[in-house]
Every structure is written in structure tokens, then in C-alpha cells.
PDB file of N, CA and C in Angstrom:
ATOM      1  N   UNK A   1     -90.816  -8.297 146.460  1.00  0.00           N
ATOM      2  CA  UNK A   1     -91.435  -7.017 146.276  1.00  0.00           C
ATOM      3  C   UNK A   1     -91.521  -6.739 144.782  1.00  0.00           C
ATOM      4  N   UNK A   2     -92.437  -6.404 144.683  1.00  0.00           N
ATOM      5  CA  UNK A   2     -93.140  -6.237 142.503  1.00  0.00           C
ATOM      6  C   UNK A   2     -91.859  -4.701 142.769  1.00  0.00           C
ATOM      7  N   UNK A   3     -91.338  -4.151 141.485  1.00  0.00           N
ATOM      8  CA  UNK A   3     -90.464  -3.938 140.656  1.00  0.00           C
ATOM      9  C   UNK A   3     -91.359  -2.542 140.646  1.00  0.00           C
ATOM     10  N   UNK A   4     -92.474  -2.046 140.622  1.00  0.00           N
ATOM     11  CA  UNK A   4     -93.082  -0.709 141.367  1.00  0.00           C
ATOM     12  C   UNK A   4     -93.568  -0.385 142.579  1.00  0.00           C
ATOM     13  N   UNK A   5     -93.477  -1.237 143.450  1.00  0.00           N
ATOM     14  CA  UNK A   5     -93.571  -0.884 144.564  1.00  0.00           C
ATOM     15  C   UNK A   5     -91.961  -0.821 145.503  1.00  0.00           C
ATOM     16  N   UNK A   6     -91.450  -1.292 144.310  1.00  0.00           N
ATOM     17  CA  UNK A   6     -89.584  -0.987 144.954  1.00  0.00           C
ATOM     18  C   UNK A   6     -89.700   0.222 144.469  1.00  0.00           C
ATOM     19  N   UNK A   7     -89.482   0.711 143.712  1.00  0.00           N
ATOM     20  CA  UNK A   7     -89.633   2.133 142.698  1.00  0.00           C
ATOM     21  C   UNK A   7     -90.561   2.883 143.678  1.00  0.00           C
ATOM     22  N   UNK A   8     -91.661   2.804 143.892  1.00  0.00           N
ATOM     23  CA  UNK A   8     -92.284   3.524 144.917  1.00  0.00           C
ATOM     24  C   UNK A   8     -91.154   4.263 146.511  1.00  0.00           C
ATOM     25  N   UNK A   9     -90.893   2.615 147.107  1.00  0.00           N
ATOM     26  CA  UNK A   9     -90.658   2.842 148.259  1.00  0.00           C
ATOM     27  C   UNK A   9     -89.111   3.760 148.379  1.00  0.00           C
ATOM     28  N   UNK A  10     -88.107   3.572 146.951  1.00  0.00           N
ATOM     29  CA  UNK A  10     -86.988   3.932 146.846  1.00  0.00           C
ATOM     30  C   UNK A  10     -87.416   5.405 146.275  1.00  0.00           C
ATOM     31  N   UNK A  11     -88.434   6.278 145.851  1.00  0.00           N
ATOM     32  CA  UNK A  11     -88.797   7.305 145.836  1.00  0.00           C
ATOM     33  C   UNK A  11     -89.016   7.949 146.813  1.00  0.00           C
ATOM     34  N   UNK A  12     -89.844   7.365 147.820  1.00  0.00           N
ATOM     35  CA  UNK A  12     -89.880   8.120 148.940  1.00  0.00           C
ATOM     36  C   UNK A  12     -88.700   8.327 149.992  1.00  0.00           C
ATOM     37  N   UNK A  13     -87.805   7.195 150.077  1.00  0.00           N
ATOM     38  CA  UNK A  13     -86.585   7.345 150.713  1.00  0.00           C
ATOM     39  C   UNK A  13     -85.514   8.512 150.034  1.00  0.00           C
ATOM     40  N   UNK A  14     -85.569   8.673 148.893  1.00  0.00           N
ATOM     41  CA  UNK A  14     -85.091   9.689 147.861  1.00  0.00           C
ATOM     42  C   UNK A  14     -85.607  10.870 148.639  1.00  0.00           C
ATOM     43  N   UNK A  15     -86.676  11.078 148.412  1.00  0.00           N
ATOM     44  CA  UNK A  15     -87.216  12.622 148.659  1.00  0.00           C
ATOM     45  C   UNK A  15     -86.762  12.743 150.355  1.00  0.00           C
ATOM     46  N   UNK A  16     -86.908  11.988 151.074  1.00  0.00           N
ATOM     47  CA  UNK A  16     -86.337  12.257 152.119  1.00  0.00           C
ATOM     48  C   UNK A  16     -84.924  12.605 152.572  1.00  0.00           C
ATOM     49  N   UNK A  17     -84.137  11.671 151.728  1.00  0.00           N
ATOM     50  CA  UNK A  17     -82.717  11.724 152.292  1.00  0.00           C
ATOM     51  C   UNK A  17     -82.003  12.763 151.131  1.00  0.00           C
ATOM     52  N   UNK A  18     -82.523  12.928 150.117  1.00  0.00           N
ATOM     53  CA  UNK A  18     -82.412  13.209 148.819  1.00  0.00           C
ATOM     54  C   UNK A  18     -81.069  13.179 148.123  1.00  0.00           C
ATOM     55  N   UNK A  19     -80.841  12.118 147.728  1.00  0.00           N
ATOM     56  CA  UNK A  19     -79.516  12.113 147.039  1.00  0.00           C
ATOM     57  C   UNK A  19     -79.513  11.753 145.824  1.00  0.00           C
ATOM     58  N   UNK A  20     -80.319  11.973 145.154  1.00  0.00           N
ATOM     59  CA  UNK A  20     -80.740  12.298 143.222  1.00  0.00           C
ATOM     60  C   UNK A  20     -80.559  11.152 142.722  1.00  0.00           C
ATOM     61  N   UNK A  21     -80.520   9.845 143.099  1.00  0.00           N
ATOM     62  CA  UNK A  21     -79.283   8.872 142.314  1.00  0.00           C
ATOM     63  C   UNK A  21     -80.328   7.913 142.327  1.00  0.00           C
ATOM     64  N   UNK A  22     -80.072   6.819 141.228  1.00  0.00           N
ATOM     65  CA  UNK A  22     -81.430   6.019 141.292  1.00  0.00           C
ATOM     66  C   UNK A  22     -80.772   4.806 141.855  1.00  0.00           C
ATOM     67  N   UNK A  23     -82.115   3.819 142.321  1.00  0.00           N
ATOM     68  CA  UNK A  23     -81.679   2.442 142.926  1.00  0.00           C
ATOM     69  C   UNK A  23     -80.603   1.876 142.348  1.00  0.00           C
ATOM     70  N   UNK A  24     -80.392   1.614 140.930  1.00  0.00           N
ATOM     71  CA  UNK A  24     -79.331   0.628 140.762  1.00  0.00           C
ATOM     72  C   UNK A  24     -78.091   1.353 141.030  1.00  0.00           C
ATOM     73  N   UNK A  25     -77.897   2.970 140.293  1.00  0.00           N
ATOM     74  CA  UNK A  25     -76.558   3.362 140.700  1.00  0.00           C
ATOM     75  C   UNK A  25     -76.128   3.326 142.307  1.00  0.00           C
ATOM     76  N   UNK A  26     -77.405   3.026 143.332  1.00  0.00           N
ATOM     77  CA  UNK A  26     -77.441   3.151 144.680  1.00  0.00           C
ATOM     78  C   UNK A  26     -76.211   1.657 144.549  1.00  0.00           C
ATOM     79  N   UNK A  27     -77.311   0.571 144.357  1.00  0.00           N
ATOM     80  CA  UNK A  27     -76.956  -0.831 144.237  1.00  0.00           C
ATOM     81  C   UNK A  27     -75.486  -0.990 144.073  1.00  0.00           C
ATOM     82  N   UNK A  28     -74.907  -0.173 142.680  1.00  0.00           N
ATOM     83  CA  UNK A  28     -73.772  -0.430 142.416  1.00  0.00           C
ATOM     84  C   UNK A  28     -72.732   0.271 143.027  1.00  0.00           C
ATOM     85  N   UNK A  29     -73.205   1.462 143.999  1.00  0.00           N
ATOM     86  CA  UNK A  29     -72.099   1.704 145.023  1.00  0.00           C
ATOM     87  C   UNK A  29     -72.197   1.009 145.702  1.00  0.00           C
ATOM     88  N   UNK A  30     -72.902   0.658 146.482  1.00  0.00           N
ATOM     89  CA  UNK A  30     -72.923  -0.315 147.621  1.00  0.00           C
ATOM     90  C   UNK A  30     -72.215  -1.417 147.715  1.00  0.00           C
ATOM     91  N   UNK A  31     -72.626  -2.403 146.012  1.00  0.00           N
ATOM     92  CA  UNK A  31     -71.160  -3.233 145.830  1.00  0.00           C
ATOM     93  C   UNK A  31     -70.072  -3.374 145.994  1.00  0.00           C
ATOM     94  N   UNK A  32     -70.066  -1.731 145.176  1.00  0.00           N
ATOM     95  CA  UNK A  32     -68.344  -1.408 145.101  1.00  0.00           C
ATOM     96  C   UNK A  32     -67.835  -1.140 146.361  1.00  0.00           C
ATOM     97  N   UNK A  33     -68.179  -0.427 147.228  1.00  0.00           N
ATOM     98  CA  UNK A  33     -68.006  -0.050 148.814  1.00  0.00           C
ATOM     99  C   UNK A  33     -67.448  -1.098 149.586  1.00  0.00           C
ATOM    100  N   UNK A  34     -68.560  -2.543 149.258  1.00  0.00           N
ATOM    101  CA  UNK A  34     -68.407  -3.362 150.387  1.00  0.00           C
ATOM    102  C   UNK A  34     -67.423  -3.764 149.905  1.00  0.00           C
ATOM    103  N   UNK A  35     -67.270  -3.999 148.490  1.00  0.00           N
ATOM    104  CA  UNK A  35     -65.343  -5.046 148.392  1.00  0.00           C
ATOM    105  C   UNK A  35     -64.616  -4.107 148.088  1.00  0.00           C
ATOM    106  N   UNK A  36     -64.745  -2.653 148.317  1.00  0.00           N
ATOM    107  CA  UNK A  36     -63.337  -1.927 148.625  1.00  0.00           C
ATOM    108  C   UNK A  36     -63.125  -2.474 150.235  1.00  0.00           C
ATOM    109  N   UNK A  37     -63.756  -2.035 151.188  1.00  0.00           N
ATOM    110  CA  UNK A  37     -64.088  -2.023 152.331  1.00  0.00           C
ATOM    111  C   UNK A  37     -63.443  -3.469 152.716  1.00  0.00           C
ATOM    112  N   UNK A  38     -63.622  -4.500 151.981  1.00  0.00           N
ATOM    113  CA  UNK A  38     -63.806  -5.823 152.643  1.00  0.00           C
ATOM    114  C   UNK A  38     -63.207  -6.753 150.791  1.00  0.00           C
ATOM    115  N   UNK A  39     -62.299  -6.453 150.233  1.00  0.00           N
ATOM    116  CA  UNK A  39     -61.977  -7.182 149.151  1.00  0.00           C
ATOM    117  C   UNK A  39     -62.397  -8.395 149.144  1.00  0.00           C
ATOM    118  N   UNK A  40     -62.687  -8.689 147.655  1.00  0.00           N
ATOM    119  CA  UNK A  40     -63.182 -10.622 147.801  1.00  0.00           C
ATOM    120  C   UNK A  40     -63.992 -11.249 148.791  1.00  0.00           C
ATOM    121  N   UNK A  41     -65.190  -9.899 149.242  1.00  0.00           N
ATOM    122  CA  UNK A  41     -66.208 -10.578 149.932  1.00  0.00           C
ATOM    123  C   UNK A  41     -67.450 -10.375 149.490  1.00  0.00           C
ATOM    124  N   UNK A  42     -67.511 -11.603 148.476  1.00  0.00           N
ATOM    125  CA  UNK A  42     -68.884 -11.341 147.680  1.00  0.00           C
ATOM    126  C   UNK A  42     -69.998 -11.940 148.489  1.00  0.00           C
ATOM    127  N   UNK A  43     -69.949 -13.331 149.109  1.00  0.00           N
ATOM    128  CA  UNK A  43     -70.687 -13.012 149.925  1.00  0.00           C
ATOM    129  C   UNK A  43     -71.540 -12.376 150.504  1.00  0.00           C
ATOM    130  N   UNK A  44     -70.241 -11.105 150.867  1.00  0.00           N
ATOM    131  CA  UNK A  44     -71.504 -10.234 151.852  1.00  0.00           C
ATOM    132  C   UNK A  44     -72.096  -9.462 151.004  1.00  0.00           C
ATOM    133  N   UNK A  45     -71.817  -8.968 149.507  1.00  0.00           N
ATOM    134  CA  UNK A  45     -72.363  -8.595 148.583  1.00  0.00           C
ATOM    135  C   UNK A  45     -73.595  -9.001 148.400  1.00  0.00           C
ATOM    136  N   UNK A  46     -73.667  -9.969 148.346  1.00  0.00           N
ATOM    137  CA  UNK A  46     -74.384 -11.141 147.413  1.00  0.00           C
ATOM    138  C   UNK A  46     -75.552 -11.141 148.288  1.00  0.00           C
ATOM    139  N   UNK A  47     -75.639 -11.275 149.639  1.00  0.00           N
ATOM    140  CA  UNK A  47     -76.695 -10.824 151.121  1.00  0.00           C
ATOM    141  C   UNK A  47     -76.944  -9.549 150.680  1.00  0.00           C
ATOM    142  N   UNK A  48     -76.257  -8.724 150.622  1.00  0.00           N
ATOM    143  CA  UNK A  48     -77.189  -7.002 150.819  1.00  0.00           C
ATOM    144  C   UNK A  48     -77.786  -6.957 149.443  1.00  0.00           C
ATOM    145  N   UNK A  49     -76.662  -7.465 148.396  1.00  0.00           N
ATOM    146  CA  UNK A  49     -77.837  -7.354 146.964  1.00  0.00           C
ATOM    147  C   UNK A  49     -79.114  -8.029 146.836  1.00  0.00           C
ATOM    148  N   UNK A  50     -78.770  -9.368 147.740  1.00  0.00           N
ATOM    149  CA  UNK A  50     -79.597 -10.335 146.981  1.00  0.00           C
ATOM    150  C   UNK A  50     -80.107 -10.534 145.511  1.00  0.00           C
ATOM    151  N   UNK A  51     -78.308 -10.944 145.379  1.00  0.00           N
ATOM    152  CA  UNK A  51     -78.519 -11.308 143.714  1.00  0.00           C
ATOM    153  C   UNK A  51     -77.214 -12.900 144.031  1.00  0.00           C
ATOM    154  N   UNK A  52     -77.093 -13.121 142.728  1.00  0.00           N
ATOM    155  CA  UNK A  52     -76.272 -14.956 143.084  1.00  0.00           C
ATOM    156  C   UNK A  52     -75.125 -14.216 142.830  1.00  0.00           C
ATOM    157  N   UNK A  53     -73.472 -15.013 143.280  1.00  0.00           N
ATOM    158  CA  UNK A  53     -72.336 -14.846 143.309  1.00  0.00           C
ATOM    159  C   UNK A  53     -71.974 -14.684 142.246  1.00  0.00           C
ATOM    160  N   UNK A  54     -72.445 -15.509 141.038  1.00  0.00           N
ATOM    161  CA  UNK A  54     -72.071 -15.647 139.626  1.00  0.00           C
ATOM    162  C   UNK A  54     -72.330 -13.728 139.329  1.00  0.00           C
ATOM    163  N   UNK A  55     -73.411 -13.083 139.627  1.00  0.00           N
ATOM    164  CA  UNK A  55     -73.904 -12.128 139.166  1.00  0.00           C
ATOM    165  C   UNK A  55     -72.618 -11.087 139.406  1.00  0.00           C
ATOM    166  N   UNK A  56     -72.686 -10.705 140.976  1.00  0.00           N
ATOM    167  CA  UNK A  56     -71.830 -10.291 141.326  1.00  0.00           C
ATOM    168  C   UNK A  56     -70.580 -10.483 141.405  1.00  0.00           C
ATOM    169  N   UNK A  57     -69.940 -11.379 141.238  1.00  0.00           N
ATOM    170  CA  UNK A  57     -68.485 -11.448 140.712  1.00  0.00           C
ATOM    171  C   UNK A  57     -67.996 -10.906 139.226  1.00  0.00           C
ATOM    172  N   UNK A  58     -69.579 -11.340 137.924  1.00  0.00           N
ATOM    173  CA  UNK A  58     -69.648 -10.747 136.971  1.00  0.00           C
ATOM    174  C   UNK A  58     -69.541  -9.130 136.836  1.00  0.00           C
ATOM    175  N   UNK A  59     -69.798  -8.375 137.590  1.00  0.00           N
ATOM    176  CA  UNK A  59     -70.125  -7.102 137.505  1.00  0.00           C
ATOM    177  C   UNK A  59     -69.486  -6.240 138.516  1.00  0.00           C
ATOM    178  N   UNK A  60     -68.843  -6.493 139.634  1.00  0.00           N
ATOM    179  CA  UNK A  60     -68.068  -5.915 140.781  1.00  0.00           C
ATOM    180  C   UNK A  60     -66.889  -6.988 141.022  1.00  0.00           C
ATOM    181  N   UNK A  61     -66.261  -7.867 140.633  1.00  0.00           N
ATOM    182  CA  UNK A  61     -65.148  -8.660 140.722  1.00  0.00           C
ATOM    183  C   UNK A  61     -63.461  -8.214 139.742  1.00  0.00           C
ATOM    184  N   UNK A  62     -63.658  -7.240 138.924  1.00  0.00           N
ATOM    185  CA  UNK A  62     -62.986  -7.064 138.176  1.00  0.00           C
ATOM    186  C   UNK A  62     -61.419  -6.510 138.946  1.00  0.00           C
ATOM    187  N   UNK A  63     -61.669  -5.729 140.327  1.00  0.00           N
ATOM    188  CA  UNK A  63     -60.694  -5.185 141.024  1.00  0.00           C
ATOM    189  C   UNK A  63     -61.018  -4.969 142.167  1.00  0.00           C
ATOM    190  N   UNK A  64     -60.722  -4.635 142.983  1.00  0.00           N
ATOM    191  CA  UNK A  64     -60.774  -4.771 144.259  1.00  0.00           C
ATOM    192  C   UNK A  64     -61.993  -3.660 144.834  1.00  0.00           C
ATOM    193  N   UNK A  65     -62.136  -2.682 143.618  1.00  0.00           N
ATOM    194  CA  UNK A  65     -63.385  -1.343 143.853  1.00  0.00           C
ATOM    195  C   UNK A  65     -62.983  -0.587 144.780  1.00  0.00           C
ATOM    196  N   UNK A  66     -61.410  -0.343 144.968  1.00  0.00           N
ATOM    197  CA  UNK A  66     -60.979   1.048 145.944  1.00  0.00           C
ATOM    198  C   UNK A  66     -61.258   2.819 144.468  1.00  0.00           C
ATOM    199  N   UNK A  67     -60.667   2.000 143.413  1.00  0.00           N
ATOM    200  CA  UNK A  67     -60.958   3.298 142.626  1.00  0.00           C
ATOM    201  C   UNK A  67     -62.110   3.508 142.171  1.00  0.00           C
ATOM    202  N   UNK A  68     -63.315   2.595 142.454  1.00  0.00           N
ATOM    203  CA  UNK A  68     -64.473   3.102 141.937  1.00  0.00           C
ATOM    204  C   UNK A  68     -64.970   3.402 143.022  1.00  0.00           C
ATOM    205  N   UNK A  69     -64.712   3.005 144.417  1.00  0.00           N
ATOM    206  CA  UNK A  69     -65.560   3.186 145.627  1.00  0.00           C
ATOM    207  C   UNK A  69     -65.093   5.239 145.524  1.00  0.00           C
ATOM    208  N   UNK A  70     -63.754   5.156 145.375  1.00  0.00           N
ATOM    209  CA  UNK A  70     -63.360   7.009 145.409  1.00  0.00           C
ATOM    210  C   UNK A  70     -64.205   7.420 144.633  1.00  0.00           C
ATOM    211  N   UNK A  71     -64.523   7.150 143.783  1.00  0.00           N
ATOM    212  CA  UNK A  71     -64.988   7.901 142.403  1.00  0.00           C
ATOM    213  C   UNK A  71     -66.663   8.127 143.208  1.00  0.00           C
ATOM    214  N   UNK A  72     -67.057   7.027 143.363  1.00  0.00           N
ATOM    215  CA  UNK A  72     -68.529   7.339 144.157  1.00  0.00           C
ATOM    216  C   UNK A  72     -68.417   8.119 144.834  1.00  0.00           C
ATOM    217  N   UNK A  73     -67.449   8.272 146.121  1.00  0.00           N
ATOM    218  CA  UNK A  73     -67.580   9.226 146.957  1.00  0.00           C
ATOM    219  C   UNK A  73     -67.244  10.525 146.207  1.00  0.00           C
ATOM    220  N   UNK A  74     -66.280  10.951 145.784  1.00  0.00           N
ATOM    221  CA  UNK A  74     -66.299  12.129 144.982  1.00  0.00           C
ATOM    222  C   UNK A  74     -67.256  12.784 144.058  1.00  0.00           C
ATOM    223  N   UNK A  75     -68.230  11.720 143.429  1.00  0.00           N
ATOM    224  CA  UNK A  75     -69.221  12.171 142.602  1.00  0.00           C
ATOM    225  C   UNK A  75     -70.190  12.706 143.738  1.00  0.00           C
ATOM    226  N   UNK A  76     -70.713  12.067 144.732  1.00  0.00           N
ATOM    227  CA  UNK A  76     -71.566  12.195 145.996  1.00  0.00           C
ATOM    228  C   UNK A  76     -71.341  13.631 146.435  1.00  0.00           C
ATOM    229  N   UNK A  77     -70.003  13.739 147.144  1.00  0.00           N
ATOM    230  CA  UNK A  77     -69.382  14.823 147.679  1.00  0.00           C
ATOM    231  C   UNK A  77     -69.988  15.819 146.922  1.00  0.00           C
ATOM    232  N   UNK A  78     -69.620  16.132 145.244  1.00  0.00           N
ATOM    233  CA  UNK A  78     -69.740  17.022 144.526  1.00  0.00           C
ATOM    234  C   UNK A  78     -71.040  17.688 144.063  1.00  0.00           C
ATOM    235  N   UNK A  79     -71.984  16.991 144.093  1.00  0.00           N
ATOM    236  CA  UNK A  79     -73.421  16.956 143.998  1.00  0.00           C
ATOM    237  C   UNK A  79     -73.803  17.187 145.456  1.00  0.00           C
ATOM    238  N   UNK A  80     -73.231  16.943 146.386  1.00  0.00           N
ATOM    239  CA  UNK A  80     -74.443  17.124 148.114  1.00  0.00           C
ATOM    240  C   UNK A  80     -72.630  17.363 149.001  1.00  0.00           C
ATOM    241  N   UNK A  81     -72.233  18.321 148.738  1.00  0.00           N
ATOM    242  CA  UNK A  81     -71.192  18.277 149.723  1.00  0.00           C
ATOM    243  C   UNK A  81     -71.385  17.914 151.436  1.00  0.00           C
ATOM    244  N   UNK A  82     -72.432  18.172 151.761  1.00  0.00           N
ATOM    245  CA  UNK A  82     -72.697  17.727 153.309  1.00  0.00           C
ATOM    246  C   UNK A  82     -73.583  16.467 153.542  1.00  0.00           C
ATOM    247  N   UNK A  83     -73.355  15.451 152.410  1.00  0.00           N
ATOM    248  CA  UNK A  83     -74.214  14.040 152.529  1.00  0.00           C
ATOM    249  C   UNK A  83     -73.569  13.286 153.462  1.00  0.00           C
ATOM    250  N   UNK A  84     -72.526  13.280 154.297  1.00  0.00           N
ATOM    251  CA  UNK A  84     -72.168  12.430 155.024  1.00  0.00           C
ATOM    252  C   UNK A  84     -72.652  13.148 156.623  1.00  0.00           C
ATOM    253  N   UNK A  85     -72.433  14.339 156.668  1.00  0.00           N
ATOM    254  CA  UNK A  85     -73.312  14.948 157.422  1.00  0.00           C
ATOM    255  C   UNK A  85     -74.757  14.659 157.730  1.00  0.00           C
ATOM    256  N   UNK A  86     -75.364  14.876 156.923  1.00  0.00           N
ATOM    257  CA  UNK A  86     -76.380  14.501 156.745  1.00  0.00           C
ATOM    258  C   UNK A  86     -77.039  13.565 156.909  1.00  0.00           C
ATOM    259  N   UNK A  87     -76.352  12.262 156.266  1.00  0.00           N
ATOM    260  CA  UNK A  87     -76.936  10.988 156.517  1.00  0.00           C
ATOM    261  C   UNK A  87     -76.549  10.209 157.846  1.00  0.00           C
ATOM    262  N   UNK A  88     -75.598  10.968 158.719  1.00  0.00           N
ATOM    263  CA  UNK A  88     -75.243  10.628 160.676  1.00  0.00           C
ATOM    264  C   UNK A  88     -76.312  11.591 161.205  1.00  0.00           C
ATOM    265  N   UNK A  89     -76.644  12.554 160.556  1.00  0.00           N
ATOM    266  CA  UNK A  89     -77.898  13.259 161.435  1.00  0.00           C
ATOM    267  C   UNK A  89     -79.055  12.247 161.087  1.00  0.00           C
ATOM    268  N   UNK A  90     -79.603  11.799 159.815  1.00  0.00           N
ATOM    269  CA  UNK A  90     -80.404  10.545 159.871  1.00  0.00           C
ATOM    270  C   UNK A  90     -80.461   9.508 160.816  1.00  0.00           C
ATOM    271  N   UNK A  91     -79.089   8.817 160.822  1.00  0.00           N
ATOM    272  CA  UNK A  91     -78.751   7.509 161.192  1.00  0.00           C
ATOM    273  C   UNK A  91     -79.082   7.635 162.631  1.00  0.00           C
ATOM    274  N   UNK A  92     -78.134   8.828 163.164  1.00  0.00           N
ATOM    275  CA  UNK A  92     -78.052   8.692 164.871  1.00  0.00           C
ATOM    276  C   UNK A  92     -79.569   8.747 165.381  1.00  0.00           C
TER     277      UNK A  92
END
């Protein structure tokens, strides 16, 4: 996918779900999430990013990402207090 039509499609998912935050800071929770969630599984990183292991071990390998995965959620929380709400009324 060309690099504006990601930008496109991640705009419109924005305005819908609206959680202010752009793709990569999206990207880099998601990282951090999955190896809090699942430590030392870049792997499965490495599938949802689709980026190489080298990348992601470079840039989310440093610790296990329980204190940055909090920090995401707390920044989230603080900006959209009912985003988890919200995004199970989406999902379901």
C-alpha cells in the first residue's frame, strides 16, 4: 500500500474511532502491548508490524514493555477516558 493511501485509510479510521494519535505512535503501542502481553515475542510483533526482527528487537526489545505498555494506557485513558468502552462497543 503507497505511504498516502495508508495515511488516507488511517484518517478515516481516526475520524471514526477517534483517538487523535497518529499511525506510528498507533504502531508503537501495539509493539509495546504485544511484548508486555506476551514478552520476547517478536515474532508476533514482527506479523502485525510487518517490519523484520532485526527492526523490532532494535526499537521494542530493550525491556519487556510492561512500563511503557502502562504509560500508553494512561496517556489513552487521559485524553478519551471511555476509549476502552468505546472501542468493545465498536468491536462487538
Amino acid at each position: 500500500m503507497a505511504p498516502a493511501t495508508m495515511a488516507e485509510v488511517w484518517a478515516l479510521g481516526d475520524g471514526r474511532i477517534g483517538l487523535g494519535i497518529s499511525s506510528h505512535a498507533c504502531r508503537h503501542a501495539i509493539a509495546t502491548l504485544i511484548l508486555a502481553v506476551e514478552p520476547g515475542n517478536f515474532a508476533k510483533a514482527v506479523s502485525v508490524l510487518g517490519d523484520t526482527e532485526e527492526t523490532v528487537r532494535k526499537h521494542y526489545g530493550r525491556d519487556s514493555g510492561e512500563q511503557a505498555a502502562k504509560a500508553v494506557r494512561a496517556a489513552l485513558l487521559d485524553r478519551h477516558p471511555d476509549i476502552f468502552k468505546r472501542m468493545k462497543g465498536k468491536l462487538a
